[in-house]
N, C-alpha and C. Protein backbone atom coordinates (compact mmCIF):
# COMPACT_ATOMS: atom_id res chain seq x y z
N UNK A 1 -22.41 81.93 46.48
CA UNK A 1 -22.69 82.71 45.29
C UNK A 1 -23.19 84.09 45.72
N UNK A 2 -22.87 85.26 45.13
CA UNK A 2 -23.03 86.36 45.07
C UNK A 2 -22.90 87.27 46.93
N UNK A 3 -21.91 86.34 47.14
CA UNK A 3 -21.56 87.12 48.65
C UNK A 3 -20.11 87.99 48.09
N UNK A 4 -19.67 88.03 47.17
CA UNK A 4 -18.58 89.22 47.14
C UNK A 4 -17.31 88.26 47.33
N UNK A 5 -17.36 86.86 47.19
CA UNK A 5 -15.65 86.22 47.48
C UNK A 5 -14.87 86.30 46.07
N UNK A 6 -15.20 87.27 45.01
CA UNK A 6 -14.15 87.50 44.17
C UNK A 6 -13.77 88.88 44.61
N UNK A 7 -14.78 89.38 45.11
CA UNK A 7 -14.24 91.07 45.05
C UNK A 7 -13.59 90.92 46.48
N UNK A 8 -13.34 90.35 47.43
CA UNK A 8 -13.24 90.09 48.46
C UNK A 8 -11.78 89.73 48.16
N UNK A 9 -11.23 88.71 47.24
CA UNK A 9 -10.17 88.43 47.03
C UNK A 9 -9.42 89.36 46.24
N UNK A 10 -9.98 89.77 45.20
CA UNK A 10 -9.30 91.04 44.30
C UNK A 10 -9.02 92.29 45.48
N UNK A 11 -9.81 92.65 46.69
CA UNK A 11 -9.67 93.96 47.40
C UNK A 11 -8.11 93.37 48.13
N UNK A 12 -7.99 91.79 49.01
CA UNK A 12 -6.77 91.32 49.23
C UNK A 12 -5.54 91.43 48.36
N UNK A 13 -5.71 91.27 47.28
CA UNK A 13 -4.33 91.38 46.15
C UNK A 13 -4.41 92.56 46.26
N UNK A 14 -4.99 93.66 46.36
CA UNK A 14 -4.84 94.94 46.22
C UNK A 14 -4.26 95.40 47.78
N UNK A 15 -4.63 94.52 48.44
CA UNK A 15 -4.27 95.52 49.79
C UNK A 15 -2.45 94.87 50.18
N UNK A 16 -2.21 93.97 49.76
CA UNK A 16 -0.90 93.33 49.78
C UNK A 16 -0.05 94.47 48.72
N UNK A 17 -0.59 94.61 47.85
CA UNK A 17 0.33 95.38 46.77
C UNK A 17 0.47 97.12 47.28
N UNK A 18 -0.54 97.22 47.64
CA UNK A 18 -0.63 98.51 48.22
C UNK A 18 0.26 98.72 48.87
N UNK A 19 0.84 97.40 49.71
CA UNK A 19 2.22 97.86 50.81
C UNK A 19 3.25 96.97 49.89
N UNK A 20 3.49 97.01 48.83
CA UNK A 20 4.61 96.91 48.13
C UNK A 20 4.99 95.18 48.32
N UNK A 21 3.67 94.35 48.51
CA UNK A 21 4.04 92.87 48.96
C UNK A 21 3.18 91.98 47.45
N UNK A 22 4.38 91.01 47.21
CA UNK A 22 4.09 90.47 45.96
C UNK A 22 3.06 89.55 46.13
N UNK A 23 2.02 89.31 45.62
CA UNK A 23 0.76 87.93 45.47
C UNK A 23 0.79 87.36 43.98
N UNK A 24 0.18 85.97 43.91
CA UNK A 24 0.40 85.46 42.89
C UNK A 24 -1.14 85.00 42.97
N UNK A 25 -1.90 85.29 42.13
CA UNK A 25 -3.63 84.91 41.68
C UNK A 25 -3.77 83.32 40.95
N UNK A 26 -4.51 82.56 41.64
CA UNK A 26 -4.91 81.51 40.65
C UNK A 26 -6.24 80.86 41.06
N UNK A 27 -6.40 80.02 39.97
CA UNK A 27 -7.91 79.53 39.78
C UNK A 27 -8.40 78.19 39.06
N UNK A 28 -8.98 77.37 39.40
CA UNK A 28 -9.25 76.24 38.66
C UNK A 28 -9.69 76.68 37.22
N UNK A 29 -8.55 75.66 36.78
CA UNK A 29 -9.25 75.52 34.74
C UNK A 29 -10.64 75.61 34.25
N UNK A 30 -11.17 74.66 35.48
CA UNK A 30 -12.67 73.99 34.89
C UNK A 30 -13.43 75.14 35.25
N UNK A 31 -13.33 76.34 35.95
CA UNK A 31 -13.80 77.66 35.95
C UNK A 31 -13.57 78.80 34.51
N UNK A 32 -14.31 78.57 33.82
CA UNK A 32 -14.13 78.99 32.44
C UNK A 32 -14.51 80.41 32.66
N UNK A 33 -15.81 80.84 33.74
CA UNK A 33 -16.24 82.11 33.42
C UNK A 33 -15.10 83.22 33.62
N UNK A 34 -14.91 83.73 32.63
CA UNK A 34 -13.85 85.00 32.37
C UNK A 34 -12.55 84.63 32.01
N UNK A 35 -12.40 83.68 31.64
CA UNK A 35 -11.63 82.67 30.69
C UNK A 35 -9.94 82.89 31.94
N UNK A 36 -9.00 83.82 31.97
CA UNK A 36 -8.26 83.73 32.40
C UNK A 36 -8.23 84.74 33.65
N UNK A 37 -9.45 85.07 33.64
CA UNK A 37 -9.36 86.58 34.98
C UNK A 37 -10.28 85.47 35.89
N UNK A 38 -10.01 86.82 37.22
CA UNK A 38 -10.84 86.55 37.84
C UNK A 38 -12.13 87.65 38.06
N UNK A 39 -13.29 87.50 37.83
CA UNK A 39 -14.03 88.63 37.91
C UNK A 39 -15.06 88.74 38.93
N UNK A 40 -15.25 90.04 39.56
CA UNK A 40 -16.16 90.10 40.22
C UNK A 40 -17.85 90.65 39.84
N UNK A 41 -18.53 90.30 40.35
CA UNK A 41 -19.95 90.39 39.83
C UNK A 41 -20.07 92.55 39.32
N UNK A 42 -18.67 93.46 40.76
CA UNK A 42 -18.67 94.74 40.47
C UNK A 42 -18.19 95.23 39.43
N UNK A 43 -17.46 94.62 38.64
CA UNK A 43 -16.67 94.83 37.29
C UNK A 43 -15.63 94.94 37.68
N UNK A 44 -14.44 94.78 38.58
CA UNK A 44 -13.80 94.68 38.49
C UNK A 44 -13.29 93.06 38.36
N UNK A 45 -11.92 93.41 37.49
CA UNK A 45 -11.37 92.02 37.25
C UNK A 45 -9.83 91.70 37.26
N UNK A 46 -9.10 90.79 37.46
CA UNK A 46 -7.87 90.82 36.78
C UNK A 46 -7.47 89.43 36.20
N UNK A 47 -6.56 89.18 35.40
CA UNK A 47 -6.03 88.23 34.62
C UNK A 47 -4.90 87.49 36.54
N UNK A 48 -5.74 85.72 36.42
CA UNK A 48 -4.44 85.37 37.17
C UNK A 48 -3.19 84.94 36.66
N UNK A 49 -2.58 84.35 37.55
CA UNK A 49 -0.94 84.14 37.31
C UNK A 49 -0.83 82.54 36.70
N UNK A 50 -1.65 81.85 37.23
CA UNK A 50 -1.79 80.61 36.73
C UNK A 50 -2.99 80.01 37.14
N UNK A 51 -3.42 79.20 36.36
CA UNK A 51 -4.30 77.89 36.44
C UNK A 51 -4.26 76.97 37.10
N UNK A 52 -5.07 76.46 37.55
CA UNK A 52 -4.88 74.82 38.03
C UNK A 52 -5.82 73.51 37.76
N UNK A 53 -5.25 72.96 37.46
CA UNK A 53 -5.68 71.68 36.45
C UNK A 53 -5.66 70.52 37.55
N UNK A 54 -7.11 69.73 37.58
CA UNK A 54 -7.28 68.63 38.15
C UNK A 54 -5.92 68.07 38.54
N UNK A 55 -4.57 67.83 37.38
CA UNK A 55 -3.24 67.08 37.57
C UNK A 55 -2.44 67.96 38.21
N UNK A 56 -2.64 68.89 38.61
CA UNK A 56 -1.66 69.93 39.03
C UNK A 56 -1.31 69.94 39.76
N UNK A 57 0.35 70.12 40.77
CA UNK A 57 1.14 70.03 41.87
C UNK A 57 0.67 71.26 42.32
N UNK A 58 -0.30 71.31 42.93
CA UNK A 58 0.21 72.75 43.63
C UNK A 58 0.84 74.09 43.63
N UNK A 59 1.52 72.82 44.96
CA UNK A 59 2.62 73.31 45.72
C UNK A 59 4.32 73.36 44.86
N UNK A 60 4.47 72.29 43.94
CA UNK A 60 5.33 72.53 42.85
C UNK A 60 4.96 73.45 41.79
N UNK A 61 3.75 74.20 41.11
CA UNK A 61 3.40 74.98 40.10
C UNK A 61 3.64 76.33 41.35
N UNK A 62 3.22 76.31 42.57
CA UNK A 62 3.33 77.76 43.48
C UNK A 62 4.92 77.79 43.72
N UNK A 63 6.10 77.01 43.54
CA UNK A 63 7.12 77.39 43.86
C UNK A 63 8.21 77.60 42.80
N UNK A 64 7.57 77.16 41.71
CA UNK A 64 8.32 77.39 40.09
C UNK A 64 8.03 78.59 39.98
N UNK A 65 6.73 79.69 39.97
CA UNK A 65 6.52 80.53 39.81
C UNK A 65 7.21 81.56 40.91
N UNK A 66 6.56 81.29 41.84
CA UNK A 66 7.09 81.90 42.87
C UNK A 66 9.01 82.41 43.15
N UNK A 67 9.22 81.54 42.66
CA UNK A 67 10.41 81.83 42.31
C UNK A 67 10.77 82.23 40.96
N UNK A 68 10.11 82.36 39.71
CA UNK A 68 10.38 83.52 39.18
C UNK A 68 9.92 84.87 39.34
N UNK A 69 9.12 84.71 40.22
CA UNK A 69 8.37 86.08 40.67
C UNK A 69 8.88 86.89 41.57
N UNK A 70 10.32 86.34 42.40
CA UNK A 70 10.60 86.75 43.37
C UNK A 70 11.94 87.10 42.76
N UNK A 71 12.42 86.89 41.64
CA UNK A 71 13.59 87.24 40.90
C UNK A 71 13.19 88.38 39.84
N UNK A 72 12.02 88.59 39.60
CA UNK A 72 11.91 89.31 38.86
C UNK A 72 11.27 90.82 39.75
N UNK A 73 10.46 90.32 40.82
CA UNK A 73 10.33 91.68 41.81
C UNK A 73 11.46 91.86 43.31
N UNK A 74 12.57 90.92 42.98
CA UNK A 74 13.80 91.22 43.81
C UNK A 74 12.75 91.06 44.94
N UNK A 75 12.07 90.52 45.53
CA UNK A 75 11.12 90.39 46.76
C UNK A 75 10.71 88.80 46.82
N UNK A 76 10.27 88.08 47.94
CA UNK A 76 9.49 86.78 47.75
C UNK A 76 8.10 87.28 48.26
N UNK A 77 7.34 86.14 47.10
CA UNK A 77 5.90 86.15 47.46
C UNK A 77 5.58 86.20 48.65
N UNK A 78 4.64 87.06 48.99
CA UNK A 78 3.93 87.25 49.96
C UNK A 78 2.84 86.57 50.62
N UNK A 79 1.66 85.93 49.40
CA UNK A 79 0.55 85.46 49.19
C UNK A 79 -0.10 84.76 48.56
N UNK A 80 -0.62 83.52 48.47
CA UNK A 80 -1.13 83.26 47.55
C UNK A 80 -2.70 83.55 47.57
N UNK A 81 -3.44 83.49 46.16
CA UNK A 81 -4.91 84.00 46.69
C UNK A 81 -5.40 83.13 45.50
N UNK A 82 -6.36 82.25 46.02
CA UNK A 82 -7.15 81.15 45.06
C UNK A 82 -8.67 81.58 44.91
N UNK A 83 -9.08 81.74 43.82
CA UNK A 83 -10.58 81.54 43.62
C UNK A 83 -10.98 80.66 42.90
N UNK A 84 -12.61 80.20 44.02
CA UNK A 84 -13.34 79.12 42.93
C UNK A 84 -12.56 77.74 44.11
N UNK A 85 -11.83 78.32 45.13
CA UNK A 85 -11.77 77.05 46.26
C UNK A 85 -12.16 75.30 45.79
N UNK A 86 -13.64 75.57 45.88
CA UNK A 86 -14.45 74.32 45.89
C UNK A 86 -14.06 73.31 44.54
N UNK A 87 -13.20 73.96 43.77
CA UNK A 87 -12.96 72.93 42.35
C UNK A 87 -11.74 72.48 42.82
N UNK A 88 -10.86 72.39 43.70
CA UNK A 88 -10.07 72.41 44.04
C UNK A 88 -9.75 70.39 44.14
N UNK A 89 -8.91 69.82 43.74
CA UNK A 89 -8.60 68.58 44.71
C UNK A 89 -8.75 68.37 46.32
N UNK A 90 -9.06 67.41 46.77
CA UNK A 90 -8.65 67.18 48.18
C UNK A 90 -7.38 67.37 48.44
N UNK A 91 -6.52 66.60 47.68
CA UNK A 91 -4.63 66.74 47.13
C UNK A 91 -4.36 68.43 46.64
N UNK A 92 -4.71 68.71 46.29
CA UNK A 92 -4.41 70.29 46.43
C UNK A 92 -4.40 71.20 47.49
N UNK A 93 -5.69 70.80 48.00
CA UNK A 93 -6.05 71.67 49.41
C UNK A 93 -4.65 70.77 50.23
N UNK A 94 -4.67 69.57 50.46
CA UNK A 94 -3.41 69.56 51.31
C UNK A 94 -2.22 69.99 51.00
N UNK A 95 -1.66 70.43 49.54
CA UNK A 95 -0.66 70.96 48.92
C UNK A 95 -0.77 72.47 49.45
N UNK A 96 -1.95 72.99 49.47
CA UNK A 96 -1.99 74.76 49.49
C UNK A 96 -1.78 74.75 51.43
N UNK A 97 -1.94 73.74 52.15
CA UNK A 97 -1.67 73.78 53.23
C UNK A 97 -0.16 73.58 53.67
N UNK A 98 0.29 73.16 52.73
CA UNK A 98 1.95 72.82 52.65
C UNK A 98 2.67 73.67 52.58
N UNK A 99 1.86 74.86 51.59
CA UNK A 99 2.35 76.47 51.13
C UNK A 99 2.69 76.83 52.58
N UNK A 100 1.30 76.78 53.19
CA UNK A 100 1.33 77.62 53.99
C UNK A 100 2.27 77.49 55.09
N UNK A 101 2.23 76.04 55.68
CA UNK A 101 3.20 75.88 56.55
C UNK A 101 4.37 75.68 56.49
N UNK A 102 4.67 74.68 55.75
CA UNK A 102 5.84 74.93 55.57
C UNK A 102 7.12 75.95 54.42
N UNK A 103 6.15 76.30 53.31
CA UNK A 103 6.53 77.09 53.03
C UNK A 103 6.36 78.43 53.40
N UNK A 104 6.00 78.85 54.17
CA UNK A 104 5.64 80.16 55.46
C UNK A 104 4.60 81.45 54.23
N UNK A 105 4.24 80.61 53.88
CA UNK A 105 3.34 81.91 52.89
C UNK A 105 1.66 81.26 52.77
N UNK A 106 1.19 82.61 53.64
CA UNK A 106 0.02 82.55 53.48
C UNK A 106 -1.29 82.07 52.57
N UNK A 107 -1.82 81.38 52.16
CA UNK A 107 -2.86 81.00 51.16
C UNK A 107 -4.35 81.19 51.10
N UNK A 108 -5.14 82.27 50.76
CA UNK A 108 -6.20 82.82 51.05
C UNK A 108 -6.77 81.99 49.90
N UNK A 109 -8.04 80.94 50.97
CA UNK A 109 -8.42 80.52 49.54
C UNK A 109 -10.69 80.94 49.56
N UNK A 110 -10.82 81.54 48.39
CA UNK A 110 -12.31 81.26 47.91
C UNK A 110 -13.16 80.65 47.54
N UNK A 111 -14.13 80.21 48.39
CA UNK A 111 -14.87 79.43 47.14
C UNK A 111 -16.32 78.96 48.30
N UNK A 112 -17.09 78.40 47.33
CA UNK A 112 -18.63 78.04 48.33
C UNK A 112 -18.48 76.45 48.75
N UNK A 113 -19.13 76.16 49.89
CA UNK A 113 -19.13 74.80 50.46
C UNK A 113 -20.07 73.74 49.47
N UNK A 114 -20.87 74.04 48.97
CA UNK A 114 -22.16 73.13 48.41
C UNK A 114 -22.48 73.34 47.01
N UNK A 115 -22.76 72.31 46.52
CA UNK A 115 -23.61 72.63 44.68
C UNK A 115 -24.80 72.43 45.05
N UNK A 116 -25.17 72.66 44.22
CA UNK A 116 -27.20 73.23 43.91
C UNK A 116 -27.69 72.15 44.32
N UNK A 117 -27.21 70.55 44.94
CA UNK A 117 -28.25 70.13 45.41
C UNK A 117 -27.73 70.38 47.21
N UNK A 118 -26.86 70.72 47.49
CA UNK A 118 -26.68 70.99 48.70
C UNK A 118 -25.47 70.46 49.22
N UNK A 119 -24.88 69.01 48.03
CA UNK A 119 -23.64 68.35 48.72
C UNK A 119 -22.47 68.98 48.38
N UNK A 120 -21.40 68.76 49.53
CA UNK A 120 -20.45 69.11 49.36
C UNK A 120 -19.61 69.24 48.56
N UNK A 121 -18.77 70.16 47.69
CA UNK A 121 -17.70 70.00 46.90
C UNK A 121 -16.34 69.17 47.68
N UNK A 122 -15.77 68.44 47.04
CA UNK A 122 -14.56 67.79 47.48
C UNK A 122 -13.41 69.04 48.18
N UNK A 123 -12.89 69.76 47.04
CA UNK A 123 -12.08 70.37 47.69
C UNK A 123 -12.92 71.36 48.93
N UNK A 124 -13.93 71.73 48.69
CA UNK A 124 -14.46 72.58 50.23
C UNK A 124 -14.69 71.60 51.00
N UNK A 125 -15.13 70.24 51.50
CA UNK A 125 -15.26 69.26 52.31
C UNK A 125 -13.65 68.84 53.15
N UNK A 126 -12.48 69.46 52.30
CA UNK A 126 -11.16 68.89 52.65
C UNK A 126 -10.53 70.86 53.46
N UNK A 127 -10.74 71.41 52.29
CA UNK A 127 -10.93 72.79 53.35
C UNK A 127 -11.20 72.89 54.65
N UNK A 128 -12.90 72.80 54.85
CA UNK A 128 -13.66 72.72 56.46
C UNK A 128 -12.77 71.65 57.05
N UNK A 129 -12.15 70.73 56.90
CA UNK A 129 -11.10 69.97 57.69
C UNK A 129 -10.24 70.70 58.26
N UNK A 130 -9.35 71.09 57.43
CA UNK A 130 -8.04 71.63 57.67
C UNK A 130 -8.09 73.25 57.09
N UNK A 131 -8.64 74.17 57.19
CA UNK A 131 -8.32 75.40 57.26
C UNK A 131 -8.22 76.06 58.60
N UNK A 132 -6.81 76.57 58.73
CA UNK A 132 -6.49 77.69 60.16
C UNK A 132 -7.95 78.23 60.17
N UNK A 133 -8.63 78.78 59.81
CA UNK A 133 -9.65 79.65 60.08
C UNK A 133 -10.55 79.95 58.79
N UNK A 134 -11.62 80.24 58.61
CA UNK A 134 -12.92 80.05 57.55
C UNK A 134 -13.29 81.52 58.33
N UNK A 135 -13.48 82.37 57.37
CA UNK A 135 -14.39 83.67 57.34
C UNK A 135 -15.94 83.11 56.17
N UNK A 136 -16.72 83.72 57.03
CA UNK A 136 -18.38 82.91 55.89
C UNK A 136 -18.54 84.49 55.71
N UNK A 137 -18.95 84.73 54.02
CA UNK A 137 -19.05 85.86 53.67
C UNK A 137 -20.50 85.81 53.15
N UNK A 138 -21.75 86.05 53.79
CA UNK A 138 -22.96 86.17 53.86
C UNK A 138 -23.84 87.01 52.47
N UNK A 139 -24.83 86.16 51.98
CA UNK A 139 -25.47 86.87 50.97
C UNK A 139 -26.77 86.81 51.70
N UNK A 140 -28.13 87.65 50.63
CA UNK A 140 -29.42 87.16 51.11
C UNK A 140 -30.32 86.77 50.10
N UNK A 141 -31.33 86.11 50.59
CA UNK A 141 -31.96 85.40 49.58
C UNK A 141 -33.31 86.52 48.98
N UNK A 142 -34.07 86.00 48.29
CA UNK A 142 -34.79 87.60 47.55
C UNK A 142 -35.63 87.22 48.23
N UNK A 143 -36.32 86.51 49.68
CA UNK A 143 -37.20 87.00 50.59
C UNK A 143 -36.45 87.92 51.88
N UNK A 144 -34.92 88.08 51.66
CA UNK A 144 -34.39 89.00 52.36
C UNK A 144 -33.52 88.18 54.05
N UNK A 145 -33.79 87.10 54.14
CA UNK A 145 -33.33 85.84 54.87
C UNK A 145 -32.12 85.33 53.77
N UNK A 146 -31.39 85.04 55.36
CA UNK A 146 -29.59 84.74 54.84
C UNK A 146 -29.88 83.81 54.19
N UNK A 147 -29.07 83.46 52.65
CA UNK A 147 -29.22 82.46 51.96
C UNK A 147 -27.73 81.44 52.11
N UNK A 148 -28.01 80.21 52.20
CA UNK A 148 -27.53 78.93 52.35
C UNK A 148 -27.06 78.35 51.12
N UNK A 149 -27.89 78.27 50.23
CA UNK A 149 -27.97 77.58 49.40
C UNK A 149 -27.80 77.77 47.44
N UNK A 150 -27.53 77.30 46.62
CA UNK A 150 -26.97 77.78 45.24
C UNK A 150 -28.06 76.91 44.62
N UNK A 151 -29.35 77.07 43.96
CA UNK A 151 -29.87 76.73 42.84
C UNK A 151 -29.21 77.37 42.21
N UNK A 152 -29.90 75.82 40.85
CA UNK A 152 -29.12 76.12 39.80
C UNK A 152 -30.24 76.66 38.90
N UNK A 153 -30.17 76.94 37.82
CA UNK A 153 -31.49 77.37 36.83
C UNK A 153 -30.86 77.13 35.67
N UNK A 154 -31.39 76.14 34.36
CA UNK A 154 -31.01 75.90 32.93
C UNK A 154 -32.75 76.83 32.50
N UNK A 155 -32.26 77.13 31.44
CA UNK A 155 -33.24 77.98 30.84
C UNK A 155 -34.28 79.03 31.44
N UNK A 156 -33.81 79.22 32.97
CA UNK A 156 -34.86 80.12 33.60
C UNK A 156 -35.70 79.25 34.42
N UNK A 157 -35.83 78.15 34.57
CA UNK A 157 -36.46 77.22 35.38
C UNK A 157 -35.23 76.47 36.79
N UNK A 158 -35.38 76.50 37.68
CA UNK A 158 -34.67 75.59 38.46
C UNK A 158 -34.68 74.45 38.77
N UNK A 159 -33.62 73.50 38.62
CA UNK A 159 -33.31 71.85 38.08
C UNK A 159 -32.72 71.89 39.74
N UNK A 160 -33.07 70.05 39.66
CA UNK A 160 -32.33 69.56 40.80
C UNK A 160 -31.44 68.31 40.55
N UNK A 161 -31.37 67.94 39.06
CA UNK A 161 -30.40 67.02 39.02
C UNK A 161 -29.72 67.77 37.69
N UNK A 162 -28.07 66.46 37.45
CA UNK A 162 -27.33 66.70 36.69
C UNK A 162 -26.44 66.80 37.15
N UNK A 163 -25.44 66.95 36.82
CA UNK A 163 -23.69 67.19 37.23
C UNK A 163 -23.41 67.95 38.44
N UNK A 164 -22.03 67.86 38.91
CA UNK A 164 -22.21 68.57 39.66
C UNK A 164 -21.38 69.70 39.79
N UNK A 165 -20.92 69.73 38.20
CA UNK A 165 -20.20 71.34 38.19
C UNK A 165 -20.91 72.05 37.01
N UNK A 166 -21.30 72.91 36.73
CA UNK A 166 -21.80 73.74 35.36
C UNK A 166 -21.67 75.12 35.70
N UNK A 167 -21.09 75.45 35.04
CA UNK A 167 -20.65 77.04 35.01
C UNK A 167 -21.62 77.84 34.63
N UNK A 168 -21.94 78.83 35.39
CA UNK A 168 -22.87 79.92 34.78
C UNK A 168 -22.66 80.67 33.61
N UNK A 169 -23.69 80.92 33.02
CA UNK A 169 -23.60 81.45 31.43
C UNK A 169 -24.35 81.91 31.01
N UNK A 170 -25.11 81.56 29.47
CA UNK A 170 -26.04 82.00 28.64
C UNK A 170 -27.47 80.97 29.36
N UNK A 171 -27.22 79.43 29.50
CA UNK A 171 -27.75 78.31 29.51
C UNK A 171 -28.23 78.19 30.92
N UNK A 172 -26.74 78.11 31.89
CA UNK A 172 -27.22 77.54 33.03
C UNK A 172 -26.87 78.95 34.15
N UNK A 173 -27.73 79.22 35.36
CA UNK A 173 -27.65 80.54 36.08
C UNK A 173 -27.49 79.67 37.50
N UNK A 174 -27.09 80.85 38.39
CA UNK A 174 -27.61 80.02 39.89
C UNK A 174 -28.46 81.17 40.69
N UNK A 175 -29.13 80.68 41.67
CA UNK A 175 -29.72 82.00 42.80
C UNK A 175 -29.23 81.43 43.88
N UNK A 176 -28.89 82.30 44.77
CA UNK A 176 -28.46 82.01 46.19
C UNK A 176 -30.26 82.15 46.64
N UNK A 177 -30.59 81.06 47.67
CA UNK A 177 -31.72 80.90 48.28
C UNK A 177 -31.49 80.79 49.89
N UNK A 178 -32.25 81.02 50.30
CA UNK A 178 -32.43 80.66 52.16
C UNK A 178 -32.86 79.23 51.93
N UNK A 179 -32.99 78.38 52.89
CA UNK A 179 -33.50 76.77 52.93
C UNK A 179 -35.22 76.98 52.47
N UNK A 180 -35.93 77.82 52.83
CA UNK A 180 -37.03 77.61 52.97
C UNK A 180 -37.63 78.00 51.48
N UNK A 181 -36.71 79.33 50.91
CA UNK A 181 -37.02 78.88 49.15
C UNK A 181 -36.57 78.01 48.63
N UNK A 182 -35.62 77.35 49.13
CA UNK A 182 -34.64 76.54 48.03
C UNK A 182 -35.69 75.41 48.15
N UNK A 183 -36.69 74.89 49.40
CA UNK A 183 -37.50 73.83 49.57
C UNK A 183 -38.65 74.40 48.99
N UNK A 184 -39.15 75.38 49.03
CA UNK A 184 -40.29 75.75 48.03
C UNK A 184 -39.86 75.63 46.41
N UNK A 185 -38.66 75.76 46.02
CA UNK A 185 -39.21 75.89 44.71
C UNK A 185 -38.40 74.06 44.41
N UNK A 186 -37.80 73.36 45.16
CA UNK A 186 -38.27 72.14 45.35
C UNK A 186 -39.61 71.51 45.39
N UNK A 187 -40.13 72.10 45.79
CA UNK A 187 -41.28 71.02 46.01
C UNK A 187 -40.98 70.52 46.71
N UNK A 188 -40.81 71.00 47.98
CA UNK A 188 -40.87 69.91 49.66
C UNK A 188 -41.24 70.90 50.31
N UNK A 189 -42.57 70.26 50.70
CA UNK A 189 -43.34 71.08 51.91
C UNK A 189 -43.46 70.44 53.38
């Protein structure tokens, strides 16, 4: 949270297009914030190309498109670029690995390893398996020490149980913490 992996991905679609190379943007459903964009905390945003839904092929929804995308810019995709990674299937992440190899197109994917109590998301647990390579894009916590960790906060207070997806909003917030706040405002000393 708040290390820059939307603007990080939006500066990639931009730098592919910049040299005249087609990308196709997508993002889990159950990621509601900004309903069909992807946005970054800087204001910038854009609308993706498609969704992806818990039931979703992939690698069949990236090559239906992809192939109208490549008829309509007389070019084949270049890229794919996912945000929000961690909502991802385990079965997806091996589908977006399928992109990559065998369908020879790159798949840049975003997203954080852990929810607010610290465990792993499925699709980032199947990621750290099998990704060619992991770039960690570093935030800090407000004692100024690299933060680790995503509390969550409902009403301005920080919770340690409940689900383990909730979207930030009006209701529920997160703070990126270092271990040693995230255990202080735990209550573990």
């Amino acid at each position: 949270m708040n290390s820059g992996k939307s603007t990080a991905l939006l500066q990639a679609a931009h730098n592919y297009e910049e040299r005249d190379q087609v990308v196709l943007l997508a993002k889990p459903a159950i990621d509601t914030k900004g309903a069909r964009s992807i946005t970054s905390r800087l204001g910038v945003s854009r609308e993706v190309d498609f969704l992806i839904t818990p039931d979703l092929n992939l690698r069949t929804a990236f090559a239906d498109l992809s192939h109208q995308r490549s008829i309509t810019a007389q070019k084949p995709v270049a890229c794919l670029l996912i945000d929000e990674a961690q909502f991802l299937t385990p079965a997806q992440v091996d589908q977006a690995l399928e992109i990559a190899v065998l369908d020879d197109v790159p798949v840049l994917a975003y997203g954080i390893r852990t929810d607010f109590l610290t465990h792993g998301f499925p699709g980032s647990l199947r990621l750290l398996e099998i990704a060619h390579s992991l770039e960690e894009l570093k935030t800090i916590c407000r004692c100024g020490r690299k933060a680790l960790f995503n509390a969550r906060k409902a009403n301005g207070s920080f919770i340690f149980d409940g689900e383990q997806v909730a979207i930030d909003g009006p209701v529920v917030t997160y703070e990126s913490l270092c271990p040693a706040c995230y255990f202080e405002e735990k209550n573990i000393r």
